[in-house]
Protein backbone atom coordinates (compact mmCIF):
# COMPACT_ATOMS: atom_id res chain seq x y z
CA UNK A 1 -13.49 -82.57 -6.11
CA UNK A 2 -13.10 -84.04 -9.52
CA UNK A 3 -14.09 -81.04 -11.44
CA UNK A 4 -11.76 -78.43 -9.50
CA UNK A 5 -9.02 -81.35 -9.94
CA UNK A 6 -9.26 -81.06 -13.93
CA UNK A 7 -9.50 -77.19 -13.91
CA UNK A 8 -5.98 -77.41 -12.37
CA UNK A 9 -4.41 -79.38 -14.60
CA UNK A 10 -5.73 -78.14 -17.71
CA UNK A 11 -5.35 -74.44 -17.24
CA UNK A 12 -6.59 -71.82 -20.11
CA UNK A 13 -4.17 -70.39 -21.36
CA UNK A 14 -4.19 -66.64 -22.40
CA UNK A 15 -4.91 -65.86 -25.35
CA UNK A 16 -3.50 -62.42 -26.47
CA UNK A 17 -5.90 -59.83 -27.96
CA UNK A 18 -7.45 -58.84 -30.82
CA UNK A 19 -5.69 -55.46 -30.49
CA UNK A 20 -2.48 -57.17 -29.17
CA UNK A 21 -2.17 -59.06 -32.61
CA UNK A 22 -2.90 -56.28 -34.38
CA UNK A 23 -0.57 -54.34 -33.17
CA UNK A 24 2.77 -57.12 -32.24
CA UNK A 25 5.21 -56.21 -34.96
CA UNK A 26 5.58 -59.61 -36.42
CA UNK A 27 3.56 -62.79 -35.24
CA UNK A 28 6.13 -65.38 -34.02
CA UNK A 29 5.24 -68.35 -35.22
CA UNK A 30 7.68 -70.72 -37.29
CA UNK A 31 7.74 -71.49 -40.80
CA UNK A 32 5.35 -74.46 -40.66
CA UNK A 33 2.87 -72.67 -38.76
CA UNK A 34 2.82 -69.98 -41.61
CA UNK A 35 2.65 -72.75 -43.78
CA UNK A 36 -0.64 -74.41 -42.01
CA UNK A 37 -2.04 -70.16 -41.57
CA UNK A 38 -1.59 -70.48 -45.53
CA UNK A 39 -3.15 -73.38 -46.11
CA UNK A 40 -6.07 -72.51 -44.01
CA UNK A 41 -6.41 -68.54 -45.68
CA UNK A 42 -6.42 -70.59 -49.13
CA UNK A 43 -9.65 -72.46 -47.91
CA UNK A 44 -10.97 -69.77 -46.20
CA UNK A 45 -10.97 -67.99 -49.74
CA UNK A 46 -11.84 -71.01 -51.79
CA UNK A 47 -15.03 -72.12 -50.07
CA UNK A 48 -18.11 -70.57 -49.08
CA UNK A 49 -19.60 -73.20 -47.80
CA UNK A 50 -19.00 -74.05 -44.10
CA UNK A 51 -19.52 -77.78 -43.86
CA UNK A 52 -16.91 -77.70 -46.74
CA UNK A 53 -14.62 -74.80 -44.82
CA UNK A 54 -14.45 -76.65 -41.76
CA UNK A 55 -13.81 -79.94 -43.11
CA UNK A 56 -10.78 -78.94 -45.47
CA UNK A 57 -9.40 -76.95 -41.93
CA UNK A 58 -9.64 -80.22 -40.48
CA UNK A 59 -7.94 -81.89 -42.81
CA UNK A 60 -5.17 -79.29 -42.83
CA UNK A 61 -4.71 -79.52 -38.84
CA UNK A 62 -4.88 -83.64 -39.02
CA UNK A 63 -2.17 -83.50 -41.32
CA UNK A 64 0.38 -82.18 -38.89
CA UNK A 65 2.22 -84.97 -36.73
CA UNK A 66 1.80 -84.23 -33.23
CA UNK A 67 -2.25 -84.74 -34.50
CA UNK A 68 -4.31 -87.85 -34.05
CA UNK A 69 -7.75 -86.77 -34.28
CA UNK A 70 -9.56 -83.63 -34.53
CA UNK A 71 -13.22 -82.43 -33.83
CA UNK A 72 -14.58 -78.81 -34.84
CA UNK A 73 -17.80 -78.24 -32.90
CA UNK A 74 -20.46 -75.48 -33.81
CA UNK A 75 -22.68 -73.57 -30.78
CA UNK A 76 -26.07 -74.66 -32.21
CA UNK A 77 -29.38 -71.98 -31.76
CA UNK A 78 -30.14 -73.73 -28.27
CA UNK A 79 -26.40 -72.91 -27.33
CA UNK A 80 -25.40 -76.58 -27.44
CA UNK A 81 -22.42 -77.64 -29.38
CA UNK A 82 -22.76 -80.27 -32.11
CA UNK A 83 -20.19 -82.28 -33.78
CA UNK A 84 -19.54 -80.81 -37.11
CA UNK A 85 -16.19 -82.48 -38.35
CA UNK A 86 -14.69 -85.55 -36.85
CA UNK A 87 -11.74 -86.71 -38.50
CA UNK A 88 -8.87 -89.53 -37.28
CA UNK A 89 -5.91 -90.71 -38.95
CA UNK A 90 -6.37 -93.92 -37.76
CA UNK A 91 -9.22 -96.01 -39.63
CA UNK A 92 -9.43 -98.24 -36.91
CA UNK A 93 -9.77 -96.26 -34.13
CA UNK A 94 -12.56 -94.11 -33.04
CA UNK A 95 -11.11 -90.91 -30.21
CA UNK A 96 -13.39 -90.24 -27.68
CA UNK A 97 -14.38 -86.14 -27.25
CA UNK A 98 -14.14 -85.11 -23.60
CA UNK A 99 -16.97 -82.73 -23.07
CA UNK A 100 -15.56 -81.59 -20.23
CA UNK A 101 -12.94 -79.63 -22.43
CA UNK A 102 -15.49 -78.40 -25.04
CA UNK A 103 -17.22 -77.12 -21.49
CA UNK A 104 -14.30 -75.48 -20.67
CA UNK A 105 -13.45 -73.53 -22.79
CA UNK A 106 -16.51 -72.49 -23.65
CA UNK A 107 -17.33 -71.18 -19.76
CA UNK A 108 -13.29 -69.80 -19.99
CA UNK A 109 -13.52 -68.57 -23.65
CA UNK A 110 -9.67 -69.46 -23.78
CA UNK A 111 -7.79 -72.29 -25.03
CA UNK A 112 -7.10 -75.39 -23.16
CA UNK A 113 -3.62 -77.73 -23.16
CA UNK A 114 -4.20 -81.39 -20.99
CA UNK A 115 -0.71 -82.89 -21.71
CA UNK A 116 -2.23 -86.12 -20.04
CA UNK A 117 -5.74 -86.92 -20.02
CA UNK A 118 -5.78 -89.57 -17.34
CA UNK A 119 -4.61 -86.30 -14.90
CA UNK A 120 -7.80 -84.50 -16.45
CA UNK A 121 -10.11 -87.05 -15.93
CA UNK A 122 -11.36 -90.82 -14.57
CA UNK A 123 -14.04 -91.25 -16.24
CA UNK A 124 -13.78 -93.78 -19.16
CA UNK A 125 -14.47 -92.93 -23.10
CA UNK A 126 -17.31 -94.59 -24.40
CA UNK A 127 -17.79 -97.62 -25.59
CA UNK A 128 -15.38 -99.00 -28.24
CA UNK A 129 -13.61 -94.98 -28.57
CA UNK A 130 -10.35 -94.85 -27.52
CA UNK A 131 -9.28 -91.32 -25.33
CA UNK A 132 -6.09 -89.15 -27.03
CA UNK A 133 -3.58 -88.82 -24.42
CA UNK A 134 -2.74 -84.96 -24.97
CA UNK A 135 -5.46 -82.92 -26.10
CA UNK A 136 -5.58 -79.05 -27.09
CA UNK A 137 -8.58 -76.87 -27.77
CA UNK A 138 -9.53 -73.51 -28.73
CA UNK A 139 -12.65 -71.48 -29.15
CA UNK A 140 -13.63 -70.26 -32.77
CA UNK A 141 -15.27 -66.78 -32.66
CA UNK A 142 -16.97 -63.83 -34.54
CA UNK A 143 -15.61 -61.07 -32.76
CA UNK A 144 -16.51 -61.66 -29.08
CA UNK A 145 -19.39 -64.28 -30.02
CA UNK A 146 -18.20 -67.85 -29.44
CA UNK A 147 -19.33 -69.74 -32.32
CA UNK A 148 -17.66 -73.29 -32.14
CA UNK A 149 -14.40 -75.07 -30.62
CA UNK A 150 -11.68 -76.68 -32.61
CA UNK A 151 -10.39 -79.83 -30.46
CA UNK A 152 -7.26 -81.91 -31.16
CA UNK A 153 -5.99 -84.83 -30.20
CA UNK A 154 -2.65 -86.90 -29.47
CA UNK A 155 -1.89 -90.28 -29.10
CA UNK A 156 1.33 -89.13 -27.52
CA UNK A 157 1.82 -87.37 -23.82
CA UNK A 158 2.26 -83.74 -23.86
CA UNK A 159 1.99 -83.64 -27.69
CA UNK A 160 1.33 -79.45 -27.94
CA UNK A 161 3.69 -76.86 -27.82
CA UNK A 162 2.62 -73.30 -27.23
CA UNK A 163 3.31 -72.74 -30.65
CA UNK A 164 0.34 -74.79 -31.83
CA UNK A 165 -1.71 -72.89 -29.43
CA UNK A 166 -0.81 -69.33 -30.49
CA UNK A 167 -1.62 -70.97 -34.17
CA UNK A 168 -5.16 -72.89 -33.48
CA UNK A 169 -5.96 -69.79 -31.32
CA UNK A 170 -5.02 -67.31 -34.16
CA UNK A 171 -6.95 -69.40 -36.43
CA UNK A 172 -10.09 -69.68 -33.88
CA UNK A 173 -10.40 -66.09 -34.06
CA UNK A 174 -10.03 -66.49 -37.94
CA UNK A 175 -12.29 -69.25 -38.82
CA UNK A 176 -15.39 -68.31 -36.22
């Protein structure tokens, strides 16, 4: 139905190995993804404490244009994820998180591209939160231990580019 519906419009996409970065001669990203990687090693360096971590790699990924909103969720004891940093560049609007997503790509373990919500899903944000209409999200992780999911939203259709996946997935596997 609904469910299997979603699944095929918001397929994972593959995520290359551990050994497969390692190993690529040169990572392709462009010069304003090194530029974000940068910004994020910096904070990575700079602050030991994680509240702090993740909400200066929030701020770093909100600051890029094709971003609206973004949520960083952390895999609690019970295995549930709670909201850790919620961030908008909006004051007066408050995005919606579709679970759904988080669920995804925590049962997929790889990240997930909707270039148009409404194709993902009916059902309506809650009350007075507003839905992004393009949406990426990647899981964090400690080695092969899923520890959180970084989730961003657009205001705009289609707003990610594979290149912003291969970066938020390379710095998933850096920030877990």
């Amino acid at each position: 139905g609904e469910q299997q519906a979603a699944e095929l419009v918001a397929k994972p996409v593959s995520k290359p190995s551990m050994a497969e970065l390692i190993t690529a001669p040169q990572p392709k990203f462009l010069k304003g993804s090194f530029e974000l990687i940068e910004q994020v090693d910096s904070a990575i360096a700079d602050l030991s404490d994680t509240k702090e971590l993740l909400a200066s790699v929030g701020w770093h990924l909100l600051c890029r244009p094709e971003t609206d909103c973004v949520f960083i969720l952390l895999k609690d004891n019970s295995g549930k994820f709670e909201t850790a940093v919620e961030l908008s560049k909006r004051q007066d609007v408050e995005y919606a998180l579709q679970s759904a997503i988080v669920d995804q790509v925590a049962r997929d373990g790889a990240p997930v591209v909707v270039d148009d919500i409404s194709k993902y899903t009916d059902a309506p944000p809650a009350e007075g939160k507003v839905a992004p209409q393009s949406v990426l999200a990647v899981p964090m992780r400690n080695r092969q231990s899923l520890q959180g999911v970084i989730y961003l939203g657009s205001a705009k259709l289609a707003a990610f580019s594979p290149e912003q996946v291969n970066v938020l997935s390379y710095l998933g596997g850096h920030i877990g």
